[in-house]
Protein backbone atom coordinates (compact mmCIF):
# COMPACT_ATOMS: atom_id res chain seq x y z
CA UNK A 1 0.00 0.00 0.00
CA UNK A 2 0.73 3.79 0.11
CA UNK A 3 2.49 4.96 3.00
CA UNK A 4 0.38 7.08 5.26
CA UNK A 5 1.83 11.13 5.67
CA UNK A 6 1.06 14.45 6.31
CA UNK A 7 -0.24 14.71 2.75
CA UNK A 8 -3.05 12.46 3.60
CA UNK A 9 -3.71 14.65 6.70
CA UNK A 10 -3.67 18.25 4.62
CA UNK A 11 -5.92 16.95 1.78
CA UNK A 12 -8.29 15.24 4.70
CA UNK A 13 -8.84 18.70 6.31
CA UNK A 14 -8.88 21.04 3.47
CA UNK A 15 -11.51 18.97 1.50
CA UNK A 16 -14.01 19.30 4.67
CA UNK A 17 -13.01 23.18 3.87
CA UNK A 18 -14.53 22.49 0.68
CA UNK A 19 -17.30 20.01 1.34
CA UNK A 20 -18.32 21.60 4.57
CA UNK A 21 -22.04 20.43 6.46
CA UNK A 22 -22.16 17.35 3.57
CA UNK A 23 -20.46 15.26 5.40
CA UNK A 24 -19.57 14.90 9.52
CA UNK A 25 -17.17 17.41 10.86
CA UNK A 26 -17.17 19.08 7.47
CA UNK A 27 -19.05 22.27 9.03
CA UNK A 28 -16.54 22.58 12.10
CA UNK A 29 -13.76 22.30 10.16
CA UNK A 30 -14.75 25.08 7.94
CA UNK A 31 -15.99 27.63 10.58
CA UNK A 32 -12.40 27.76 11.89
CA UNK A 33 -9.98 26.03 9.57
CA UNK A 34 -8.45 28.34 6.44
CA UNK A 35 -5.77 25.74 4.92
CA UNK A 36 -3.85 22.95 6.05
CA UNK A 37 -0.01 22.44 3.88
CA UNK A 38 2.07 19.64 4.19
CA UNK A 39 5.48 21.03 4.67
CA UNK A 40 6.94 17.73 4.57
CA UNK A 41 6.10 14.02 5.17
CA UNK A 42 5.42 13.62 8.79
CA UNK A 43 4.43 17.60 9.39
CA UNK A 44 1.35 19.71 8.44
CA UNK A 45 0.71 23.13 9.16
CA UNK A 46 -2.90 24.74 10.06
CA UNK A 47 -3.66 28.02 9.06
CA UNK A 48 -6.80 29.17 10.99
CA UNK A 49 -9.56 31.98 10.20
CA UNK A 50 -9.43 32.37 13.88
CA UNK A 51 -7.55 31.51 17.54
CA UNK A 52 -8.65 27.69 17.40
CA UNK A 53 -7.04 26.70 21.10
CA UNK A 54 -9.65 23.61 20.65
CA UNK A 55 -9.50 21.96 17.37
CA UNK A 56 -6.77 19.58 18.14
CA UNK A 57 -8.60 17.81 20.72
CA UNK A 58 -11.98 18.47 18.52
CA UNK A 59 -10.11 16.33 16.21
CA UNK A 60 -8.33 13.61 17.89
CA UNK A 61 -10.35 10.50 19.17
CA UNK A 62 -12.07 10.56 22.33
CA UNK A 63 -15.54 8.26 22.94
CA UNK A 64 -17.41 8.32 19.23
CA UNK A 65 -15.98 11.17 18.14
CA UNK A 66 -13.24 12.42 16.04
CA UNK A 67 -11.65 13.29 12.40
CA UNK A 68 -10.86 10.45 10.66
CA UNK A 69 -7.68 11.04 8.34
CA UNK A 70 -8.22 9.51 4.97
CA UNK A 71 -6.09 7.68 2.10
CA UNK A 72 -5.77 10.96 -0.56
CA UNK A 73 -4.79 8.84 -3.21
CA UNK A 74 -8.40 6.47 -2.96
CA UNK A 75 -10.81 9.68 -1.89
CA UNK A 76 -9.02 11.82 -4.19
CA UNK A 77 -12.25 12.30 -7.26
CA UNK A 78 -14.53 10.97 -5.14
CA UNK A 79 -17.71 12.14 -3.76
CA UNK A 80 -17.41 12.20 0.12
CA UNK A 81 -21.02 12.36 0.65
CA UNK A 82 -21.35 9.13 -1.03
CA UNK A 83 -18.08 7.11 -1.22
CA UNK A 84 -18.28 3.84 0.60
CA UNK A 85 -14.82 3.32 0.82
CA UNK A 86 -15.52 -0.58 1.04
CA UNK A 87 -14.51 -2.42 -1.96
CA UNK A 88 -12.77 -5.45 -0.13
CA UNK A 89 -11.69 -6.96 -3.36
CA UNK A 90 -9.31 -3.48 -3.73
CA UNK A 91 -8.30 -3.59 -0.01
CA UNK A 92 -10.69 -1.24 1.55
CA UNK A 93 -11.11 0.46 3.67
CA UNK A 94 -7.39 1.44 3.85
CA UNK A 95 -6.17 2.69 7.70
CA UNK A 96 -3.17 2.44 9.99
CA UNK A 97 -4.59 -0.56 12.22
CA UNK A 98 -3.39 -3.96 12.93
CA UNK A 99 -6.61 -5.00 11.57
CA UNK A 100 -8.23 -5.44 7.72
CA UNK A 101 -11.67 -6.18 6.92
CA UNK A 102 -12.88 -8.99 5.32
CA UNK A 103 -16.16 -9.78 5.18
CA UNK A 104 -18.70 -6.96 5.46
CA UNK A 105 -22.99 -8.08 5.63
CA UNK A 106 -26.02 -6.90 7.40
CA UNK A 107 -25.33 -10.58 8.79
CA UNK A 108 -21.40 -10.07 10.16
CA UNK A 109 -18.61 -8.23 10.14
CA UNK A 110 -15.34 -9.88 10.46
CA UNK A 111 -11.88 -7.94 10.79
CA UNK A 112 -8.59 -10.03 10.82
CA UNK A 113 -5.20 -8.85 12.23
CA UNK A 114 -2.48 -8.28 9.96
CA UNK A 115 0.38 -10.57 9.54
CA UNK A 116 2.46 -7.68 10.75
CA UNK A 117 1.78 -4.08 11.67
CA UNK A 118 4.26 -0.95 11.47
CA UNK A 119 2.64 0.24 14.92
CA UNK A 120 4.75 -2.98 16.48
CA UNK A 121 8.19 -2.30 15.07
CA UNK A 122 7.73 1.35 15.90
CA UNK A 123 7.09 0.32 19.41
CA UNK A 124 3.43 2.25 19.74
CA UNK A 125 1.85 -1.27 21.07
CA UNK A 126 2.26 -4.98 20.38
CA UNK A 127 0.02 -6.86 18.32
CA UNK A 128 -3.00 -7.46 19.78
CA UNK A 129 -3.45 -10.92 20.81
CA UNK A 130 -6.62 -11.84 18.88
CA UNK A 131 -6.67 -13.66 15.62
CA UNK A 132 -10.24 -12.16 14.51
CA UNK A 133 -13.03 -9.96 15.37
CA UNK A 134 -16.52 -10.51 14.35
CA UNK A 135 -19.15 -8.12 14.89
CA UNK A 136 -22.86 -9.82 14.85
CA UNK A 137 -26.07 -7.23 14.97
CA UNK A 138 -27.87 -7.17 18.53
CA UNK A 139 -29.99 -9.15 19.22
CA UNK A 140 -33.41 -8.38 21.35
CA UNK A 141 -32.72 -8.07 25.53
CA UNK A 142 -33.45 -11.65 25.33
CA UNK A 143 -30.72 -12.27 22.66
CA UNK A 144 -28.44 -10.52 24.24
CA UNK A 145 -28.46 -12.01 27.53
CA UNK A 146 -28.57 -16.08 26.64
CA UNK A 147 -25.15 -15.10 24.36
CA UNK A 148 -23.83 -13.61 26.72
CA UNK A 149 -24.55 -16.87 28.99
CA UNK A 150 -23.71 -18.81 26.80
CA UNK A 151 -20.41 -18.06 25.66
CA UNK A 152 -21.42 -17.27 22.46
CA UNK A 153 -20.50 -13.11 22.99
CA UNK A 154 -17.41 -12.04 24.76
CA UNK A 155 -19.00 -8.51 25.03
CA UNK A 156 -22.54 -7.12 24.11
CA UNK A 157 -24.25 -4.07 23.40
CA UNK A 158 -26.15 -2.59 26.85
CA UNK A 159 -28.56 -4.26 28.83
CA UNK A 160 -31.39 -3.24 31.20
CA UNK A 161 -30.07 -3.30 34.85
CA UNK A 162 -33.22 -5.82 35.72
CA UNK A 163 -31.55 -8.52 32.87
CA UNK A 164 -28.22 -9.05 35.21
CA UNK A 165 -29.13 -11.13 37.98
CA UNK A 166 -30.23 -13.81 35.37
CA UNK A 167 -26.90 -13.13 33.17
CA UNK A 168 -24.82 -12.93 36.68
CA UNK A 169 -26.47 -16.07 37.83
CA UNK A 170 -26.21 -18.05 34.27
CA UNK A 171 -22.56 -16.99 33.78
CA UNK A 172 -19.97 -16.11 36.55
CA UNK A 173 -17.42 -15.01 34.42
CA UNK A 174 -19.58 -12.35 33.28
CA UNK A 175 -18.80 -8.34 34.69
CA UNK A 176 -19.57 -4.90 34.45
CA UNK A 177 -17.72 -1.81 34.53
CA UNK A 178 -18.84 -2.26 37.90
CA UNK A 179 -17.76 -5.76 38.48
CA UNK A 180 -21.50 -7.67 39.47
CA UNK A 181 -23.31 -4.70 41.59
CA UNK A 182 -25.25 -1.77 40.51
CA UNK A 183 -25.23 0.29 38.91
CA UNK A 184 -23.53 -2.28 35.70
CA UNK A 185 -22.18 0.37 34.39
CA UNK A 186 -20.34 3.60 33.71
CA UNK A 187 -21.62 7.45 33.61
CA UNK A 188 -20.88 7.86 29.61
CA UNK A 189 -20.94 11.51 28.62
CA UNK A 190 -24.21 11.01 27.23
CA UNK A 191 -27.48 12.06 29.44
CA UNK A 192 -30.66 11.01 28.47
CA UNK A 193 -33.70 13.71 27.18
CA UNK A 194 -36.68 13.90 25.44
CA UNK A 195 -35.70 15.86 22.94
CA UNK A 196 -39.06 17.50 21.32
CA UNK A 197 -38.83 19.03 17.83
CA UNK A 198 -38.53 22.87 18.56
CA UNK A 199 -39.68 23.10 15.18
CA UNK A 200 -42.75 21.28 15.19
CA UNK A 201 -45.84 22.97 16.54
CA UNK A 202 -46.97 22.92 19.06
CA UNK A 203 -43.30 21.96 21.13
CA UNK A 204 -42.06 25.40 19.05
CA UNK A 205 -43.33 26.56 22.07
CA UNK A 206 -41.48 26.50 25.24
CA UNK A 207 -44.47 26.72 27.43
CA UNK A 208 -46.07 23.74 25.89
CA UNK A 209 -42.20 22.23 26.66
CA UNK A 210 -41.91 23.08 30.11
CA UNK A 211 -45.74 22.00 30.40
CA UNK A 212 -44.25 18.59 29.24
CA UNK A 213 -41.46 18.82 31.45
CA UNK A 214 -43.44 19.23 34.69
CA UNK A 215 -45.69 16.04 33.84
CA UNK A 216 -42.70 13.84 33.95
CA UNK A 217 -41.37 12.77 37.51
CA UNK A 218 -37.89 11.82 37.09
CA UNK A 219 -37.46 9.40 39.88
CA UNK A 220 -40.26 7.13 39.03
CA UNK A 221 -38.54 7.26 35.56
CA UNK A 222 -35.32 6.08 37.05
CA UNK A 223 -37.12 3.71 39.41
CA UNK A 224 -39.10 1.88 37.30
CA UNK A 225 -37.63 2.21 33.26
CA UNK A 226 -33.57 1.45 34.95
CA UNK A 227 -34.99 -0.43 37.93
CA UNK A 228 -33.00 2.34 40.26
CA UNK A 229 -29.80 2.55 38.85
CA UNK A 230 -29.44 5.37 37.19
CA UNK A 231 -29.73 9.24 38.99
CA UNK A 232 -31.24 12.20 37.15
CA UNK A 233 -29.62 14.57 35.54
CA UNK A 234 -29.67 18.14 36.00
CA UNK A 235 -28.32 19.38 32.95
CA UNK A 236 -27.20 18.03 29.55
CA UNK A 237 -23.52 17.69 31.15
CA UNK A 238 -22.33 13.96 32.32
CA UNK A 239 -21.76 13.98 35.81
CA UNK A 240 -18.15 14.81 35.49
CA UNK A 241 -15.81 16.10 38.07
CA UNK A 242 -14.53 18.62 35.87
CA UNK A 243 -18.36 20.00 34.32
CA UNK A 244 -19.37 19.98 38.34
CA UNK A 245 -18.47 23.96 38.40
CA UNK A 246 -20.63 25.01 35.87
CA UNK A 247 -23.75 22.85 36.76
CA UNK A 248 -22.74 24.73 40.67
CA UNK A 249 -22.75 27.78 38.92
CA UNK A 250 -26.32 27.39 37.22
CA UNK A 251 -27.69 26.40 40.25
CA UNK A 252 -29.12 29.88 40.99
CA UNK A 253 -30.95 30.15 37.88
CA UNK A 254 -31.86 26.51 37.89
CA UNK A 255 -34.02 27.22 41.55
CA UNK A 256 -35.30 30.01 39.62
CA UNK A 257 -36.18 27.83 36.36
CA UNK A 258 -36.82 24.37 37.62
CA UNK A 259 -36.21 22.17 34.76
CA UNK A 260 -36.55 18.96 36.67
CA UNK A 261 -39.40 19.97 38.74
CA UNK A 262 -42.28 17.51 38.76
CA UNK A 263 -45.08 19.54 38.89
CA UNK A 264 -48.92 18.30 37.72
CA UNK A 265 -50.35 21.48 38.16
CA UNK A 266 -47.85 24.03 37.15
CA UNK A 267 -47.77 21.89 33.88
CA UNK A 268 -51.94 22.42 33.73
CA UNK A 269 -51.63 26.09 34.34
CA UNK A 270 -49.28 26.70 31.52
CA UNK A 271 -51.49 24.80 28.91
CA UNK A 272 -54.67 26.29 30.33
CA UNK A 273 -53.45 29.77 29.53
CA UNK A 274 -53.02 28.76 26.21
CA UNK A 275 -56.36 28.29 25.83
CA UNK A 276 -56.22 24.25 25.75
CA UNK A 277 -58.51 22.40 27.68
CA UNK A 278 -59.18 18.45 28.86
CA UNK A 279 -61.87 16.59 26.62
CA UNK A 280 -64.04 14.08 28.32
CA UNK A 281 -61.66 11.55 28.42
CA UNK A 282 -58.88 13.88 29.98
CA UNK A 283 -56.92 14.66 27.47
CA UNK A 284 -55.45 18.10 26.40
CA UNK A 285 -57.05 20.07 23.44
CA UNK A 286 -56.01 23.12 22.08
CA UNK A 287 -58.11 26.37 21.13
CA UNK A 288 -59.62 24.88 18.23
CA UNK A 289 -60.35 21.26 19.72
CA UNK A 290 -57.76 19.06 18.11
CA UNK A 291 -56.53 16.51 20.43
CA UNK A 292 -52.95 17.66 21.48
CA UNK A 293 -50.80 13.90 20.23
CA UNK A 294 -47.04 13.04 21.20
CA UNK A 295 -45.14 10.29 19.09
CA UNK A 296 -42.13 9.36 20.95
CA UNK A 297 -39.25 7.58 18.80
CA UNK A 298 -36.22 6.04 20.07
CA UNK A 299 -34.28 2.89 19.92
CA UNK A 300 -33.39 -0.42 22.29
CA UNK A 301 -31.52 1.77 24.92
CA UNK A 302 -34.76 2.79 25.71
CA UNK A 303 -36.91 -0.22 26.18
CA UNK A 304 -37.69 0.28 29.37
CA UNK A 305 -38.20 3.92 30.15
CA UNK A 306 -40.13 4.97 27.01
CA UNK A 307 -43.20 3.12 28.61
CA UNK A 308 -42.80 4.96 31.85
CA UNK A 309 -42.79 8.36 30.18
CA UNK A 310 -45.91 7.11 27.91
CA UNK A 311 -47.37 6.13 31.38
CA UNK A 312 -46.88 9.34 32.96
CA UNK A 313 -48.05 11.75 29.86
CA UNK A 314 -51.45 10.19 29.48
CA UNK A 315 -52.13 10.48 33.34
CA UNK A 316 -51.35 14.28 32.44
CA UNK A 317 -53.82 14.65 29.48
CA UNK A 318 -51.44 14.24 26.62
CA UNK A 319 -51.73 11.35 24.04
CA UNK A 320 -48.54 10.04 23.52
CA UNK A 321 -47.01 7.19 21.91
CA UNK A 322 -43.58 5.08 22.08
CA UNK A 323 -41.36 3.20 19.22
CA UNK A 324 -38.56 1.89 17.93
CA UNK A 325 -38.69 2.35 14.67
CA UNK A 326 -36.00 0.55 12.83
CA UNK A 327 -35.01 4.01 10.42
CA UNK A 328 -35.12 5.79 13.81
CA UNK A 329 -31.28 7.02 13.49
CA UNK A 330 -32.39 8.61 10.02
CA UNK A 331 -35.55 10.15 11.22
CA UNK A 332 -33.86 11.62 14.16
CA UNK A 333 -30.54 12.90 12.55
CA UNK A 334 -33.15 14.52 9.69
CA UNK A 335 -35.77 16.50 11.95
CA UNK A 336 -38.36 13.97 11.02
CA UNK A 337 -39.77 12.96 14.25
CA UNK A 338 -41.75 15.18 17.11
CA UNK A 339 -40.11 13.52 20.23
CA UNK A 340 -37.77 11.28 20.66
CA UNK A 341 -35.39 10.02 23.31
CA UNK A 342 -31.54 10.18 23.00
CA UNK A 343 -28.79 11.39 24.79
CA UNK A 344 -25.95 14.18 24.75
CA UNK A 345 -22.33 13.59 23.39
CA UNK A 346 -21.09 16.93 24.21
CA UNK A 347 -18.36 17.74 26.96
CA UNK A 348 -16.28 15.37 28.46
CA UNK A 349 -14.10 17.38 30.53
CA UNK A 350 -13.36 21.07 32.44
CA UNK A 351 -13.66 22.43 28.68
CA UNK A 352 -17.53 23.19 28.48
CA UNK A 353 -17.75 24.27 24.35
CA UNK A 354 -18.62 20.94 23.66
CA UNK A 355 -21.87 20.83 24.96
CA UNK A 356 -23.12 24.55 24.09
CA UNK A 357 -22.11 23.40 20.59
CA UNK A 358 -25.04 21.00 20.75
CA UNK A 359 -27.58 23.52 20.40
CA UNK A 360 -25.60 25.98 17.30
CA UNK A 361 -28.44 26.89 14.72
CA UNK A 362 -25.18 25.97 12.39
CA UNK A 363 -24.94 22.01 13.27
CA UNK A 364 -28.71 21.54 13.01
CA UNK A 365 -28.94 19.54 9.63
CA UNK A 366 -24.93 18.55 9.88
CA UNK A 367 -24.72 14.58 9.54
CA UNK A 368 -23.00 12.28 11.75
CA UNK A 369 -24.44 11.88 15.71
CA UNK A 370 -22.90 14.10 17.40
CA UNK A 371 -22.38 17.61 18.27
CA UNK A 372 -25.83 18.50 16.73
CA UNK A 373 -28.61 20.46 17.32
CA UNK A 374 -30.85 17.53 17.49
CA UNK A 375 -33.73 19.28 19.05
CA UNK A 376 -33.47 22.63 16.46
CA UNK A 377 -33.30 24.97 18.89
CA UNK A 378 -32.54 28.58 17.44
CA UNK A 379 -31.11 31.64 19.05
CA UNK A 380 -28.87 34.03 17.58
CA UNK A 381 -27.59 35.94 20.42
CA UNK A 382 -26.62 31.77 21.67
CA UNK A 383 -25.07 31.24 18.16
CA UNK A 384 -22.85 34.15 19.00
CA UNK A 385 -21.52 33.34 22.59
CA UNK A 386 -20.22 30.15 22.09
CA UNK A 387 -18.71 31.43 18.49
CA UNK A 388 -16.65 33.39 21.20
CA UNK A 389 -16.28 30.64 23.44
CA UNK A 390 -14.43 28.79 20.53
CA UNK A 391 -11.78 31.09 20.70
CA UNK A 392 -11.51 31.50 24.08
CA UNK A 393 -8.71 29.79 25.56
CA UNK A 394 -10.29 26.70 28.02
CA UNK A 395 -7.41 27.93 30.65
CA UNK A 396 -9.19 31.70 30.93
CA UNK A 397 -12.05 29.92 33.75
CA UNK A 398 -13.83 33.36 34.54
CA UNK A 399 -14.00 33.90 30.82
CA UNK A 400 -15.73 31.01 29.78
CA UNK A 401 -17.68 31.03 32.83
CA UNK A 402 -18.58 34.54 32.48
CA UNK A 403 -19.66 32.90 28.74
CA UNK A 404 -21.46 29.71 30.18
CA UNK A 405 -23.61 31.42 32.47
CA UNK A 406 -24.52 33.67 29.73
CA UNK A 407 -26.07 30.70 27.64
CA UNK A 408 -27.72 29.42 30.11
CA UNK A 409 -29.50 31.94 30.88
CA UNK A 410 -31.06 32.03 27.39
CA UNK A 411 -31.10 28.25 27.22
CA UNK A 412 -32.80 27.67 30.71
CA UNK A 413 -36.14 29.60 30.13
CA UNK A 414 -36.58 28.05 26.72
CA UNK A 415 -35.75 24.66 27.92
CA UNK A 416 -35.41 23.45 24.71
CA UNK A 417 -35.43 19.24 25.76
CA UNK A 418 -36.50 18.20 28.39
CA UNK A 419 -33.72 16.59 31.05
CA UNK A 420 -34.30 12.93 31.64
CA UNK A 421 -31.13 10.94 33.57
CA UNK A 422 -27.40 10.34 33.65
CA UNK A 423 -26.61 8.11 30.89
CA UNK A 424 -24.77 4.83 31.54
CA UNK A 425 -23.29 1.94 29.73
CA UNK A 426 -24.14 -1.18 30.79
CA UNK A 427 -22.01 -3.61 28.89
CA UNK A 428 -21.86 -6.79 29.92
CA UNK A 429 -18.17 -7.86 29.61
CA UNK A 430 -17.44 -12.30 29.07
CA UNK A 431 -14.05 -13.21 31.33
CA UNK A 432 -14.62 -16.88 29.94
CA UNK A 433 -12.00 -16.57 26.75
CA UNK A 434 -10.39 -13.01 27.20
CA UNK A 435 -9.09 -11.20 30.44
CA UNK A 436 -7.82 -7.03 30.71
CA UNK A 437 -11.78 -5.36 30.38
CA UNK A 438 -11.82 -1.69 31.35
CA UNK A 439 -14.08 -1.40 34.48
CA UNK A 440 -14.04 0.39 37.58
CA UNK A 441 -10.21 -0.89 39.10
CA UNK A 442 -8.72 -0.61 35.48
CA UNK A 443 -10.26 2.34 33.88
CA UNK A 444 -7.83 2.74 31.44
CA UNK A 445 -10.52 3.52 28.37
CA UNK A 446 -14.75 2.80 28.44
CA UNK A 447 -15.67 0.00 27.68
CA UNK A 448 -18.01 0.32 24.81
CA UNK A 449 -17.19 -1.05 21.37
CA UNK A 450 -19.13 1.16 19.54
CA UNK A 451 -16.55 3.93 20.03
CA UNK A 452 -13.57 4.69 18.64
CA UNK A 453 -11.40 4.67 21.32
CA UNK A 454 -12.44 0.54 21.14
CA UNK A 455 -9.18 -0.60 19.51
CA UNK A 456 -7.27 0.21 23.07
CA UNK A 457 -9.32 -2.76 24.68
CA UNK A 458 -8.69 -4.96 21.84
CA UNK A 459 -4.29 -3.96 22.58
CA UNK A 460 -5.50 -4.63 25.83
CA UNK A 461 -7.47 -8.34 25.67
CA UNK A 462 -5.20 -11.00 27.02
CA UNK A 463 -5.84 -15.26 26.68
CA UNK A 464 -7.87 -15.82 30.05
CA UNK A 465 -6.01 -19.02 31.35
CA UNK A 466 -8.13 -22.11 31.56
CA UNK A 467 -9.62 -23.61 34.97
């Protein structure tokens, strides 16, 4: 093959320049980023529009994010929005790893490990220790849990908490982040909303949001949909040591503006000044008599608490309705759903810009999953503080608190989704075949294989020795 060098890295940034919000990262990239030049083969050189003290950790990977760096002489003609880069026949896709890819179906994926990989002579890790790594789609909870008894998975997408004492008690050598007790999991940076379609009447309205947000009681959410392990959230930050300051710091405005409030009656007064009322069967009208109607979307991270939410709605007065629909990614991504329950990939650490990001009018219609405005929020004075934010250095605190607190308070009264829980994986982890999981005494990367930081467990797998 080609070697990989810098020229591959200035041709991967400066055609999301060109391409910009067709394809992930493309818009980011060209808000801040004037040029990039290979000045030889192992250095390129970034020419911003403006101070960027950010974009080389926007870039790099962390959880399911990042810039992937692309082969220039195989994209090089092609349309990014719709090159596959997967002809196997030719080799593809072409990357750095230990690992190729051969065999690519809605049935499997199956990735074999090199013969011999550059990152081992340069001493960046050994090989791994694996042979082959086959990816099968998920199964339902039921699935799920009898192959992971069974030997047949060595690691599985999430389960619900209540599904562990049968897995625990089928398999010993089964763990968790949190070995075998509760909560099964980590805090990912990902907390859990309803996101409703600011766009959509009548949720264009943040009265008729906050109405919403009043009928739902958190705790019986956590209780019953993640059988208590779980803890709300209090805003769209992962309960991180590093975000704790700023959710501290909101805390005034949040007493004044309680988004998590359950609240039966404030939520009544709000839609009764509206000019709604309850039909005979309870349920909430507006002015003209049309039966007010909720469709909730989501997908099988939700099982269990879309129900509850349901549940808790019609005992309000509003007709809602929960699915997984299996284009839900699509509709969700496009705009084409009214509510819908997801979570937040924004910050991660002390450096808040990630999660204001998530509500730019700029990133509502940008592909990928995330860093979007997935609930189409709009606010210009908004779109212009964290524009500033980008370019404030993350070291200058009272600046980008002074900048934080500023956002919130335009993004507290709207409420623009409505605050659900921490988010946490759950992966059940096999110790039957292969030893060295992340979890709680070894947290050297999450767990979850869905991100890209998942080729550091597969360096990390060893043998498990036979008993």
């Amino acid at each position: 093959g080609e070697p990989f060098s810098a020229e591959d890295v200035a041709y991967t940034f400066n055609k999301l320049v060109e391409v910009g919000s067709a394809v992930k990262w493309g818009a980011d990239v060209q808000q801040f980023l004037s040029k990039a030049t290979a000045t030889d083969a192992t250095t390129t050189v970034f020419d911003f529009k403006v101070p960027a003290p950010r974009f080389f950790e926007f870039v790099a990977y962390k959880f399911d994010i990042g810039v992937y760096i692309v082969p220039k002489h195989i994209f090089e003609g092609q349309d990014w929005a719709t090159f596959p880069h997967g002809d196997l026949a030719a080799g593809q896709p072409v990357t750095t790893s230990p690992w190729q890819l051969v065999f690519n179906e809605p049935e499997q994926k199956v990735m074999d490990r090199r013969d011999s990989w550059w990152g081992e002579a340069a001493g960046v890790a050994p090989m791994p220790q694996m042979l082959r790594h086959v990816y099968l789609p998920a199964p339902p909870e039921q699935g799920l849990a009898t192959g992971i008894i069974s030997n047949e998975y060595d690691i599985a997408t999430g389960l619900q908490p209540a599904t562990f004492g049968t897995v625990f008690d089928g398999n010993e050598k089964v763990i968790t982040w949190t070995g075998q007790e509760e909560p099964f999991g980590n805090v990912d940076w990902w907390p859990h909303s309803l996101y409703l379609n600011n766009e959509k009447p009548p949720y264009d309205d943040k009265n008729v949001r906050w109405a919403i947000s009043y009928y739902l009681d958190r705790e019986q959410i956590i209780d019953v949909g993640w059988s208590g392990a779980s803890e709300p959230s209090t805003l769209f930050l992962p309960n991180y040591p590093g975000l704790q300051p700023y959710i501290e710091a909101a805390q005034p405005l949040l007493e004044q503006y309680p988004i998590t409030a359950f609240d039966r009656d404030k939520g009544d007064e709000l839609l009764t000044a509206k000019g709604w009322t309850k039909n005979d069967d309870g349920m909430w009208q507006d002015e003209t008599g049309t039966q007010i109607e909720l469709e909730i979307i989501s997908f099988f991270d939700f099982t269990g608490v879309g129900p509850v939410i349901v549940e808790q709605l019609r005992r309000a007065g509003i007709q809602a309705t929960y699915s997984e629909p299996p284009n839900f990614f699509t509709r969700f991504s496009e705009g084409d759903y009214t509510g819908g329950l997801f979570g937040h990939g924004g910050s991660y650490s002390p450096d808040i810009y990630y999660s204001l990001r998530l509500y730019q009018s700029a990133s509502t219609k940008i592909p990928g999953g995330h860093l979007v405005n997935f609930s189409r929020w709009k606010n210009a004075e908004y779109d212009a503080l964290v524009d500033q934010l980008y370019g404030t250095s993350p070291t200058d605190t009272a600046a980008v608190m002074d900048i934080w607190m500023k956002c919130m308070a335009l993004w507290v009264p709207d409420n623009p989704d409505i605050q659900i829980s921490q988010g946490l994986h759950r992966l059940p982890m096999n110790t039957t075949y292969w030893t060295g999981w992340p979890d709680a005494e070894n947290p050297y990367v999450n767990p979850a294989h869905f991100h890209l930081t998942w080729p550091l467990v597969m360096h990390n797998l060893t043998k498990a020795t036979p008993t």
